[in-house]
N, C-alpha and C. Protein backbone atom coordinates (compact mmCIF):
# COMPACT_ATOMS: atom_id res chain seq x y z
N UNK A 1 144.12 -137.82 -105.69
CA UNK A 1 143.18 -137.47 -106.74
C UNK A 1 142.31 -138.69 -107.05
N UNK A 2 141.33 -138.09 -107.13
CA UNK A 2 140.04 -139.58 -107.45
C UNK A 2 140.39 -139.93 -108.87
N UNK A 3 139.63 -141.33 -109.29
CA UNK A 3 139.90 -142.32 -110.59
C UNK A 3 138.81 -141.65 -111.16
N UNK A 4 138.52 -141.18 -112.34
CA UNK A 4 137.54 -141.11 -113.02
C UNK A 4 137.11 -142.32 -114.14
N UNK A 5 135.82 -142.52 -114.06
CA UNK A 5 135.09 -143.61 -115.02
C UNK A 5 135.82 -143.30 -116.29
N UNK A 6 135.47 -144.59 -116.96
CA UNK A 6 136.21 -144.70 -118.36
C UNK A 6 134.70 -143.68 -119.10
N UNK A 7 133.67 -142.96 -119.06
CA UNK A 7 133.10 -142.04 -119.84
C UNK A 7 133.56 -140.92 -119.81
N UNK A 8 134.22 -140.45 -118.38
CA UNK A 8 134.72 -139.19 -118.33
C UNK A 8 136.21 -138.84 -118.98
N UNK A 9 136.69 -140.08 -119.62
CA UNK A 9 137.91 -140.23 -120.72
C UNK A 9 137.43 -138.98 -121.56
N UNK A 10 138.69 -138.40 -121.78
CA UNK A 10 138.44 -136.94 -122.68
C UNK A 10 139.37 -137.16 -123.72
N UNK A 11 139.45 -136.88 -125.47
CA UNK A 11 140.33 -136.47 -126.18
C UNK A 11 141.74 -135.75 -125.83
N UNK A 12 142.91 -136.74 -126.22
CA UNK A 12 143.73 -135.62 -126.18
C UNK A 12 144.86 -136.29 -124.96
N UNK A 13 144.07 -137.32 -124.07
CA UNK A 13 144.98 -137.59 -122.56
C UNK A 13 145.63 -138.96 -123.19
N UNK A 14 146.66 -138.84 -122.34
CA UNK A 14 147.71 -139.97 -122.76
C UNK A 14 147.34 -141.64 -122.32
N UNK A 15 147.70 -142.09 -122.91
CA UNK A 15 147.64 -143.52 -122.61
C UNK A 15 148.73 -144.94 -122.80
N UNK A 16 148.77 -145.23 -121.80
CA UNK A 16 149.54 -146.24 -121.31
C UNK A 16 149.02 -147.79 -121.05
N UNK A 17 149.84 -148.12 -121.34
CA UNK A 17 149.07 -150.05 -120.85
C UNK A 17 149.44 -150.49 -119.62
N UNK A 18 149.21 -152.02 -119.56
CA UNK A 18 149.14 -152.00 -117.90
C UNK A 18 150.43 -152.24 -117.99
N UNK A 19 151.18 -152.22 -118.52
CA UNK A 19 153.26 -152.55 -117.89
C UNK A 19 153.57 -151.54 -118.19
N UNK A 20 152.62 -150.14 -118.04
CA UNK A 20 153.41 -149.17 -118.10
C UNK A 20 153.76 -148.46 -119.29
N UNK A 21 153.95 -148.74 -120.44
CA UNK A 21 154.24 -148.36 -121.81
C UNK A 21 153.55 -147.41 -122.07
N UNK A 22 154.09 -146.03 -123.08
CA UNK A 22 153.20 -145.00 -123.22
C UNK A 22 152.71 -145.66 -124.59
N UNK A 23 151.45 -145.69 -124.97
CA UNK A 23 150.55 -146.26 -126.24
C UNK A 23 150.43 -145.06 -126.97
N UNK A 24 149.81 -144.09 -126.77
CA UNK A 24 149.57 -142.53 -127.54
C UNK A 24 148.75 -141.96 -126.65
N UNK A 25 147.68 -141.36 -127.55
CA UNK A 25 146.39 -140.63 -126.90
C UNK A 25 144.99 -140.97 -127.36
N UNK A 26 143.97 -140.14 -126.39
CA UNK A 26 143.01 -141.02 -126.90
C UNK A 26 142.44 -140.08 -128.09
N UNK A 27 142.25 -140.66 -128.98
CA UNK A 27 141.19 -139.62 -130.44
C UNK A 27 140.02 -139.41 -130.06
N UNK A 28 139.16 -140.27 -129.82
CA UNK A 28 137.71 -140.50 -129.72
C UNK A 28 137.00 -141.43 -128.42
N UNK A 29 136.09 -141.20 -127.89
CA UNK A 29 135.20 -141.61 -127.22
C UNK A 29 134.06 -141.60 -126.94
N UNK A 30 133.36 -143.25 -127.25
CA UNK A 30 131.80 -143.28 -127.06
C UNK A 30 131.66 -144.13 -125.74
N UNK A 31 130.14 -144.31 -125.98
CA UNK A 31 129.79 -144.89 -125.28
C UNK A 31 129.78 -147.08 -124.73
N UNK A 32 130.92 -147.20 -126.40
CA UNK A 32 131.20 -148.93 -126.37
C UNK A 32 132.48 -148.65 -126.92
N UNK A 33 133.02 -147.28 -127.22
CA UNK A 33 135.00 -147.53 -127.65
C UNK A 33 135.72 -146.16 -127.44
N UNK A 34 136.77 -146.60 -127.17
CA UNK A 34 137.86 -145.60 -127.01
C UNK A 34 138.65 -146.05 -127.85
N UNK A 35 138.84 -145.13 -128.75
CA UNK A 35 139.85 -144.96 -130.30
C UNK A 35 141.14 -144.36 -129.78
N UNK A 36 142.30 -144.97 -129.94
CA UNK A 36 143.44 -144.20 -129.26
C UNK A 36 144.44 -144.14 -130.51
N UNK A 37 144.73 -142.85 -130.57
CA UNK A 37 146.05 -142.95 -131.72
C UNK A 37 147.60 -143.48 -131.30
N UNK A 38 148.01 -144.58 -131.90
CA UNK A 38 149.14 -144.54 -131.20
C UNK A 38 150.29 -144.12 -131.96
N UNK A 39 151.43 -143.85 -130.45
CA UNK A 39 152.69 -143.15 -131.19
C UNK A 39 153.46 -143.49 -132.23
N UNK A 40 154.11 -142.88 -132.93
CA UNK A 40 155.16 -143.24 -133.88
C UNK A 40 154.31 -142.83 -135.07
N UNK A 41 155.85 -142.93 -135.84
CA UNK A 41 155.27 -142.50 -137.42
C UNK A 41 154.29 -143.51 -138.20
N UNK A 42 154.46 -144.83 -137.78
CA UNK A 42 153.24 -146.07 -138.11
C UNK A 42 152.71 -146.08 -137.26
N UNK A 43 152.09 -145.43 -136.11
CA UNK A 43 151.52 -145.72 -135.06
C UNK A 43 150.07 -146.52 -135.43
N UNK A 44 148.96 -145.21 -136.24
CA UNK A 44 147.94 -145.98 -136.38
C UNK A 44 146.98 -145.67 -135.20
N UNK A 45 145.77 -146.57 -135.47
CA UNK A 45 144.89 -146.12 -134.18
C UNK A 45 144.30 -147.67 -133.57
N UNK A 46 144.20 -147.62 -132.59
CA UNK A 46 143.67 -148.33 -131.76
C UNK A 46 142.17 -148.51 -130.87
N UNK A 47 141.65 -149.27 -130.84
CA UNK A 47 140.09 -149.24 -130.46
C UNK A 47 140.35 -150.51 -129.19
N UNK A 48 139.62 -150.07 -127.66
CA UNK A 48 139.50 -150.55 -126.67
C UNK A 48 138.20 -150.32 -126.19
N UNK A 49 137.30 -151.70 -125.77
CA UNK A 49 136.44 -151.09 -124.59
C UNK A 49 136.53 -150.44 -123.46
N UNK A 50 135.39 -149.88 -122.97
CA UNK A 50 135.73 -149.00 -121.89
C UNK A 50 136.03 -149.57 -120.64
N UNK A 51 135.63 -150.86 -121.00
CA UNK A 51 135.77 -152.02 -119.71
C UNK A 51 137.65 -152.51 -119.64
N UNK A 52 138.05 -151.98 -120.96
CA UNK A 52 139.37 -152.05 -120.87
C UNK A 52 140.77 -150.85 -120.16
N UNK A 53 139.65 -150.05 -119.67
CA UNK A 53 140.20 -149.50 -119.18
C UNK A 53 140.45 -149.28 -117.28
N UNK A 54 141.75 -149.43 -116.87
CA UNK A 54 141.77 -150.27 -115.55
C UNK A 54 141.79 -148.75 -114.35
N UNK A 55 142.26 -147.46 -115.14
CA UNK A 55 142.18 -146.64 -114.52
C UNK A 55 142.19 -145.25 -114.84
N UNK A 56 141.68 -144.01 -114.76
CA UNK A 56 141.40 -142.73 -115.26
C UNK A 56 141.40 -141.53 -114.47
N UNK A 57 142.23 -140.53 -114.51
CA UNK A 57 142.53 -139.42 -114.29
C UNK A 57 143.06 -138.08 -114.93
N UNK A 58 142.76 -137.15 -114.86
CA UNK A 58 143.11 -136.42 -115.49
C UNK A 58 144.35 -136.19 -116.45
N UNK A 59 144.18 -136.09 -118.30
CA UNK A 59 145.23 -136.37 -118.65
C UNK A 59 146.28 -137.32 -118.99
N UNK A 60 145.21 -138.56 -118.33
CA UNK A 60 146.27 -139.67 -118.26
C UNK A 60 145.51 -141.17 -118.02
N UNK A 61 145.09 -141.75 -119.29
CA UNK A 61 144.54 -143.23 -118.35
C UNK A 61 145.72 -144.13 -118.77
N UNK A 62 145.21 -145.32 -118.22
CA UNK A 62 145.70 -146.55 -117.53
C UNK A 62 144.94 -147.59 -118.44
N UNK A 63 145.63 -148.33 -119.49
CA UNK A 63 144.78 -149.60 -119.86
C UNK A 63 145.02 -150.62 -118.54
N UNK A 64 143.55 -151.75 -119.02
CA UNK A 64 144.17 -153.22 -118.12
C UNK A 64 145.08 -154.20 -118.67
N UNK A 65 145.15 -153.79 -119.93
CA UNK A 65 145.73 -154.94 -121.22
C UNK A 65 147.26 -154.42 -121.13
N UNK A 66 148.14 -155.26 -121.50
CA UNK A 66 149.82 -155.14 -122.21
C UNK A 66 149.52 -154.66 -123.33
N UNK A 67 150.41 -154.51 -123.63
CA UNK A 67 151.11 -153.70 -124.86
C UNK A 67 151.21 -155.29 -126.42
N UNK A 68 151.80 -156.27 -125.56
CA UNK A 68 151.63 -157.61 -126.40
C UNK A 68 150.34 -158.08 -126.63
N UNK A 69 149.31 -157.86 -125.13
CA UNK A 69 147.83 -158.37 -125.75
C UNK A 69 147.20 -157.51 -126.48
N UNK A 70 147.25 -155.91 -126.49
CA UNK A 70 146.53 -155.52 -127.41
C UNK A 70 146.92 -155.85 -128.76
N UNK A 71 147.99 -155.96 -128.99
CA UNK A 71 148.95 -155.91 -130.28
C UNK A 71 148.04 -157.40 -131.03
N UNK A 72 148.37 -158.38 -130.03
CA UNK A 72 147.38 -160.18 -130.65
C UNK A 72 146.16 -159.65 -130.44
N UNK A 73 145.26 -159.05 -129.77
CA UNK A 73 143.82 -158.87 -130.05
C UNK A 73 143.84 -158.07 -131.45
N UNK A 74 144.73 -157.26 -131.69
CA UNK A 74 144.57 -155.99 -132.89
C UNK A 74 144.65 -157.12 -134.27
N UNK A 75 145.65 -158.05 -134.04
CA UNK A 75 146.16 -158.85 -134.62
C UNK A 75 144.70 -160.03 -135.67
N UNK A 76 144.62 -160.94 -134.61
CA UNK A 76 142.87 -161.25 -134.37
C UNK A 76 141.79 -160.60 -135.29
N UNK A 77 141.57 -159.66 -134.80
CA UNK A 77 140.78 -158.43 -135.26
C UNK A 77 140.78 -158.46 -136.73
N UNK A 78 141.98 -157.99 -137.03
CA UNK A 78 142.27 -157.99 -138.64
C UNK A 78 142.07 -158.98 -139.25
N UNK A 79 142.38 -160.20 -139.14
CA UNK A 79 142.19 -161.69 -139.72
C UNK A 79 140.98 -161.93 -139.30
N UNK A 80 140.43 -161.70 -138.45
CA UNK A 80 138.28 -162.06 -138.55
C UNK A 80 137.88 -161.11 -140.38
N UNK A 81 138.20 -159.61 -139.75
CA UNK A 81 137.76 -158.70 -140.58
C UNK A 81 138.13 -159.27 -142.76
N UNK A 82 138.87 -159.88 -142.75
CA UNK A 82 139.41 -160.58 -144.05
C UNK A 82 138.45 -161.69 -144.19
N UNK A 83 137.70 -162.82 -143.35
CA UNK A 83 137.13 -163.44 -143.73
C UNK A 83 135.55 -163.21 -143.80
């Protein structure tokens, strides 16, 4: 089965990081982010470029990032957003 571009990312398909970990799904997609809800009862949502995404197929992408780097970029993120 062919890779589809990170635009043809659809609502709804699962997502995983690059070691494999299931993250959630994706909520939303434009044209500079993919909003992904992630699992669990604190899951929360998550925002990646599309450039962060390493691979795409039906139902199912592939981040390029860990599960630890998104977590310190998310991390980051929040402490810019406070000052």
């Amino acid at each position: 089965m062919a890779s589809l571009g990170p635009t043809q990312v659809q609502p709804g398909w699962n997502v995983c990081t690059a070691d494999g970990e299931e993250l959630g799904t994706v909520k939303e997609v434009s044209d500079s982010v993919v909003r992904i809800k992630k699992r669990g009862l604190l899951g929360g949502t998550i925002s990646v470029a599309p450039g962060d995404i390493a691979s795409a197929e039906p139902d199912h992408v592939a981040l390029a990032r860990t599960r630890e780097k998104l977590d310190a970029a998310s991390r980051w993120m929040d402490l810019s957003r406070r000052n």
